[in-house]
N, C-alpha and C. Protein backbone atom coordinates (compact mmCIF):
# COMPACT_ATOMS: atom_id res chain seq x y z
N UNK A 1 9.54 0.41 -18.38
CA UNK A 1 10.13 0.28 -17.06
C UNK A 1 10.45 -1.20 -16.80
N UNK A 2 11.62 -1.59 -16.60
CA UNK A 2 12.00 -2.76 -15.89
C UNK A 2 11.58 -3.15 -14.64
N UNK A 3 11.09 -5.31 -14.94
CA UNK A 3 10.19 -5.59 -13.59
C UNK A 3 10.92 -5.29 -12.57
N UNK A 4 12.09 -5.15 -12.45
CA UNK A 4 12.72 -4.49 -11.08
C UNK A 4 12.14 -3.35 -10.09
N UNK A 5 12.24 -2.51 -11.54
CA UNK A 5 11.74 -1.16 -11.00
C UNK A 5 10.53 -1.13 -10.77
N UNK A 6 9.23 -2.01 -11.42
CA UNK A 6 8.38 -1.75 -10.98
C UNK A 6 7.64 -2.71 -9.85
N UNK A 7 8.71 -3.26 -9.73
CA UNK A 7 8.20 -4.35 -8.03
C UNK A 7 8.97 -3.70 -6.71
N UNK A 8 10.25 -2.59 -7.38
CA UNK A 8 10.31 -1.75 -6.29
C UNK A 8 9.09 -0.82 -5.56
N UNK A 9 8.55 -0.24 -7.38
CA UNK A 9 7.55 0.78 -7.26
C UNK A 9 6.09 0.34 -5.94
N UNK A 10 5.97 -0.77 -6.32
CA UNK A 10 4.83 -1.18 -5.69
C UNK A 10 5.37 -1.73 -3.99
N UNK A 11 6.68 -2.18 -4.38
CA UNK A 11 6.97 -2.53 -2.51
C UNK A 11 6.78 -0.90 -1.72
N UNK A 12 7.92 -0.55 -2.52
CA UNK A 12 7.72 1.28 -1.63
C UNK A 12 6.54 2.04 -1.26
N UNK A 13 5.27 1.74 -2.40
CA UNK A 13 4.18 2.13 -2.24
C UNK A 13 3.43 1.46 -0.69
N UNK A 14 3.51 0.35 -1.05
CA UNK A 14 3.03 -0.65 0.35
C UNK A 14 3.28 -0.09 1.44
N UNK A 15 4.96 -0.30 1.55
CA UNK A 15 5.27 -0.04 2.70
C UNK A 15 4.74 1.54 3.11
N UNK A 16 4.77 2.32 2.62
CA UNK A 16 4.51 4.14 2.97
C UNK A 16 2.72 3.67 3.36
N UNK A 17 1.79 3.13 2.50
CA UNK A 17 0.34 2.63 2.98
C UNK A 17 0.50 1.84 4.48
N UNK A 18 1.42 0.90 4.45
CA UNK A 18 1.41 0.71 5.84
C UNK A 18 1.81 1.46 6.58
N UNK A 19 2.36 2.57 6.71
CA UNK A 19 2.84 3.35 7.82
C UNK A 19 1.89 4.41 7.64
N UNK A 20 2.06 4.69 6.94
CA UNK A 20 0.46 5.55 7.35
C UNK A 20 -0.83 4.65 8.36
N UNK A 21 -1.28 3.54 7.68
CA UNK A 21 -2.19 2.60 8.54
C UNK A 21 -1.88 2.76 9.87
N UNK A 22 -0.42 2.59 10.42
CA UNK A 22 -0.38 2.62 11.39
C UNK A 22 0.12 3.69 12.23
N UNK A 23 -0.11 4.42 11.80
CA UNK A 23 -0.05 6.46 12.22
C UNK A 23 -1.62 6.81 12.91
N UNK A 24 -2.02 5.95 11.60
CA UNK A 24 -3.77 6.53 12.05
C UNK A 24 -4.32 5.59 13.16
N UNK A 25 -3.58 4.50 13.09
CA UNK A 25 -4.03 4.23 14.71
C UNK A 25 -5.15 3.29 14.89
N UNK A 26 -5.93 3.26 13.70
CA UNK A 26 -7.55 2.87 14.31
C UNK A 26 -7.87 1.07 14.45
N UNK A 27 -8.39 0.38 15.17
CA UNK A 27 -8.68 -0.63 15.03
C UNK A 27 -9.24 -1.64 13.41
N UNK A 28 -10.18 -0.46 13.30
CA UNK A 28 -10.84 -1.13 11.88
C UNK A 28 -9.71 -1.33 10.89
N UNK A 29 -8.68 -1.13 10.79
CA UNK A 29 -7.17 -0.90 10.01
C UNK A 29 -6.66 -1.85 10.27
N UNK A 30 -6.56 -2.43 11.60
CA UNK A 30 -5.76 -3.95 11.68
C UNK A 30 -5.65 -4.78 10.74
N UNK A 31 -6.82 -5.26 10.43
CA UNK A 31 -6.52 -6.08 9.27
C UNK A 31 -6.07 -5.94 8.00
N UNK A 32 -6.17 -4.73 7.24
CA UNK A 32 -5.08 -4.22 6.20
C UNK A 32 -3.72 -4.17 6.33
N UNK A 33 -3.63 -3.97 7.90
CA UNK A 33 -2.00 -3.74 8.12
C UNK A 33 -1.67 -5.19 8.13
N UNK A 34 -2.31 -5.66 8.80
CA UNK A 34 -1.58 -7.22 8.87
C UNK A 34 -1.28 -7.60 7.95
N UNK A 35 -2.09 -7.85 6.83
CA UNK A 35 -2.06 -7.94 5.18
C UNK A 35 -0.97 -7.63 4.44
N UNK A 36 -0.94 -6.47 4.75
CA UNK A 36 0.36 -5.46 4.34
C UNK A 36 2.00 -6.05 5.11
N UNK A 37 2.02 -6.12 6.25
CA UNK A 37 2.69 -6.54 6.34
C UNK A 37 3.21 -8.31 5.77
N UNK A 38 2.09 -8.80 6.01
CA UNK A 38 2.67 -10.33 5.26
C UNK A 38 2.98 -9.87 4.02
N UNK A 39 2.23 -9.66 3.36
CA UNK A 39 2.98 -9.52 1.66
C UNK A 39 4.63 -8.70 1.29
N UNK A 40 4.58 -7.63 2.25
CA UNK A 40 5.76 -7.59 2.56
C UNK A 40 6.49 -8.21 2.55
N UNK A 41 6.67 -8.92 3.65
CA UNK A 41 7.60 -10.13 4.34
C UNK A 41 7.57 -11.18 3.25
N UNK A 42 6.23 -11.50 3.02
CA UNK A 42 6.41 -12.65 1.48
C UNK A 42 7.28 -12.19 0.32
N UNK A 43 7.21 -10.79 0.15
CA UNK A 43 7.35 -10.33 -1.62
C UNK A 43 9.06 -10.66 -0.78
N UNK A 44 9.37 -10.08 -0.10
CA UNK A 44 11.27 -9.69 0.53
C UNK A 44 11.94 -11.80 0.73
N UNK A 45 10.70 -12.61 0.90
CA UNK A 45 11.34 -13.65 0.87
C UNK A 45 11.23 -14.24 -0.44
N UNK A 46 10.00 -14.08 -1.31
CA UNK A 46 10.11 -14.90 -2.42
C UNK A 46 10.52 -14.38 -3.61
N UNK A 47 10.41 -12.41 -3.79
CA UNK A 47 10.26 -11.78 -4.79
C UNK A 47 9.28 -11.91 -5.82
N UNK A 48 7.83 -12.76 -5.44
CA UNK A 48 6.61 -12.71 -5.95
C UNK A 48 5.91 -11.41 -5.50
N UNK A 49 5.48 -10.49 -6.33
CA UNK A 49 4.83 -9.11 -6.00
C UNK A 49 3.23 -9.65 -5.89
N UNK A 50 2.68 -10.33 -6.71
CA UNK A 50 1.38 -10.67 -7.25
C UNK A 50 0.59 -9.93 -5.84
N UNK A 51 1.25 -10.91 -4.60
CA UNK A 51 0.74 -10.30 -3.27
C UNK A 51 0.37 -8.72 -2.81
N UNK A 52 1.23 -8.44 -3.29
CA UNK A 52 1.41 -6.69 -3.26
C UNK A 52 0.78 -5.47 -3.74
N UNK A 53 0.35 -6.51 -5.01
CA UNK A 53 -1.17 -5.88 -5.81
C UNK A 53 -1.88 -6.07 -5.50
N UNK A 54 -2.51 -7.06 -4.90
CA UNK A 54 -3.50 -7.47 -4.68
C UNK A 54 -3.77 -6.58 -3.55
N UNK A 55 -2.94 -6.89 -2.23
CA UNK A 55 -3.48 -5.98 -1.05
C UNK A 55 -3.29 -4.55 -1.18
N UNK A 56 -2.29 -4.14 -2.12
CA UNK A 56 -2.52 -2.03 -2.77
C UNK A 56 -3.56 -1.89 -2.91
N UNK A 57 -4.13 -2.79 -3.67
CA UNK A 57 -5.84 -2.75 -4.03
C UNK A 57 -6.60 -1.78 -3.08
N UNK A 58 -6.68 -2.88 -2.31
CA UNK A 58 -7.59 -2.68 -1.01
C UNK A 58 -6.78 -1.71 -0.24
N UNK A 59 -5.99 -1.48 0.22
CA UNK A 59 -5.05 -0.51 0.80
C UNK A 59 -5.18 0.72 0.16
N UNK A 60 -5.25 1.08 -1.43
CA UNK A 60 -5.59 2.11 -1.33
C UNK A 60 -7.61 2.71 -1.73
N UNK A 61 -8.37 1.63 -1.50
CA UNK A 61 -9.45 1.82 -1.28
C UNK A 61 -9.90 2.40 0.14
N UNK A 62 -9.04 1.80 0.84
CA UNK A 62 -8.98 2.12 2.56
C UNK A 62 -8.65 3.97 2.70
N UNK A 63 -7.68 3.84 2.32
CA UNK A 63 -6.74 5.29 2.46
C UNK A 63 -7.67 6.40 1.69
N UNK A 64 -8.16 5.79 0.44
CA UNK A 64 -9.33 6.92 -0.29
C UNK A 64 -10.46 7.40 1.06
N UNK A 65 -11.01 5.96 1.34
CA UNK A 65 -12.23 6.57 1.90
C UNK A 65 -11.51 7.19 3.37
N UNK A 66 -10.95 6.86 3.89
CA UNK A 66 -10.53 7.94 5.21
C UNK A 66 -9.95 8.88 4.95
N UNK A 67 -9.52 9.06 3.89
CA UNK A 67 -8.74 10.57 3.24
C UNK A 67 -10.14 11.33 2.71
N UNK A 68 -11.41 10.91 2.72
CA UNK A 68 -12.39 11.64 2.67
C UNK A 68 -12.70 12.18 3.99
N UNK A 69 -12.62 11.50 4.61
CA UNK A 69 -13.29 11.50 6.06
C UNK A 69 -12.46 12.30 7.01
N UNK A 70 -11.09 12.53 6.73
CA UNK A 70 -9.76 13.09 7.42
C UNK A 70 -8.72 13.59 6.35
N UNK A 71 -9.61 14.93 5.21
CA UNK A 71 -8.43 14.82 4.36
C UNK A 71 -7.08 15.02 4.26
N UNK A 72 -6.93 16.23 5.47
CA UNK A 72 -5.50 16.29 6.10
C UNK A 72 -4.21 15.11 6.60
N UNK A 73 -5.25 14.17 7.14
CA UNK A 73 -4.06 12.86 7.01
C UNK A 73 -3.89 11.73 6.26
N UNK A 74 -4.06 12.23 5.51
CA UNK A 74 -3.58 11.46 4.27
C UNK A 74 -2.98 12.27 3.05
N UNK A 75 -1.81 12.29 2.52
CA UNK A 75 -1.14 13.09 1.73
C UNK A 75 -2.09 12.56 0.01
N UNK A 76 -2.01 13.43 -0.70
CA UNK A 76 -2.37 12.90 -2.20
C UNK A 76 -1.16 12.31 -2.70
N UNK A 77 -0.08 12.80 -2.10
CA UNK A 77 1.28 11.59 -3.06
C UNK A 77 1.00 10.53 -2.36
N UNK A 78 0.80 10.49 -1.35
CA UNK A 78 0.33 8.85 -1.14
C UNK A 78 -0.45 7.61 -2.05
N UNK A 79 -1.69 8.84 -2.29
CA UNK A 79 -2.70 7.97 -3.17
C UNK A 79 -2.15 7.60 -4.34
N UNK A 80 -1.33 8.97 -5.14
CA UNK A 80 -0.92 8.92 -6.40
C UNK A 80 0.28 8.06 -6.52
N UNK A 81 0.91 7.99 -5.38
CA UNK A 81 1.97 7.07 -5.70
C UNK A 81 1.93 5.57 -6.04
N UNK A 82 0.55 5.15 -4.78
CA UNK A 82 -0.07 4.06 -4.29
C UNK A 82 -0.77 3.69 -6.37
N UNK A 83 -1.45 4.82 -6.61
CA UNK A 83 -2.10 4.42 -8.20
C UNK A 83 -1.32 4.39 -8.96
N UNK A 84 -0.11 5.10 -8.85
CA UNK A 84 0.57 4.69 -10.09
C UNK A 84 1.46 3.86 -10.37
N UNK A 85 1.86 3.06 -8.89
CA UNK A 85 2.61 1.59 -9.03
C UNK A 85 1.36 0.53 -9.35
N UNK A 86 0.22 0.48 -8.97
CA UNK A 86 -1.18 -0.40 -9.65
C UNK A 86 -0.91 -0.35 -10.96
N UNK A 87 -0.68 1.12 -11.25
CA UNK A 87 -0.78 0.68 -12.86
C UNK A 87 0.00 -0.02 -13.79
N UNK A 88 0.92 0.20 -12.76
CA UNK A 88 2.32 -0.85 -13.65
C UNK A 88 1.97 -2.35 -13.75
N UNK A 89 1.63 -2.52 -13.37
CA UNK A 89 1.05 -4.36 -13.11
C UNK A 89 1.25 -4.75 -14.59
């Protein structure tokens, strides 16, 4: 796969983790979203992803454990999508 495609893979992933984050609403989430959003905004100004992995990381550690806790809102293509742009790294 070309780095194109796979710094798309991982922006698209982000962004769908952030909108979910902010569907669910909850305070304790703020700070992932914020996260999420800067790297965003960084990866769209510099086209450095590095950012993007790093906070998927944690973004989809977040989304695991409340997709335990609420498995209905959280889709599994989310997760799987979210793991399988990580793996491209």
């Amino acid at each position: 796969m070309s780095e194109a495609k796979k710094n798309q893979k991982i922006e698209k992933a982000c962004a769908a983790a952030l909108e979910k984050f902010q569907k669910i609403g909850l305070d304790k989430y703020a700070d992932i979203q914020s996260k999420l959003e800067y790297v965003l905004g960084s990866y769209q100004y510099d086209g450095n992803p590095i950012g993007l992995y790093e906070i998927g990381e944690k973004a989809l550690k977040d989304l695991k454990k409340y997709q335990k806790e609420k498995p209905r809102l959280v889709s599994k293509k989310l997760i799987t999508d979210l793991e399988s742009a990580l793996k491209e790294k």
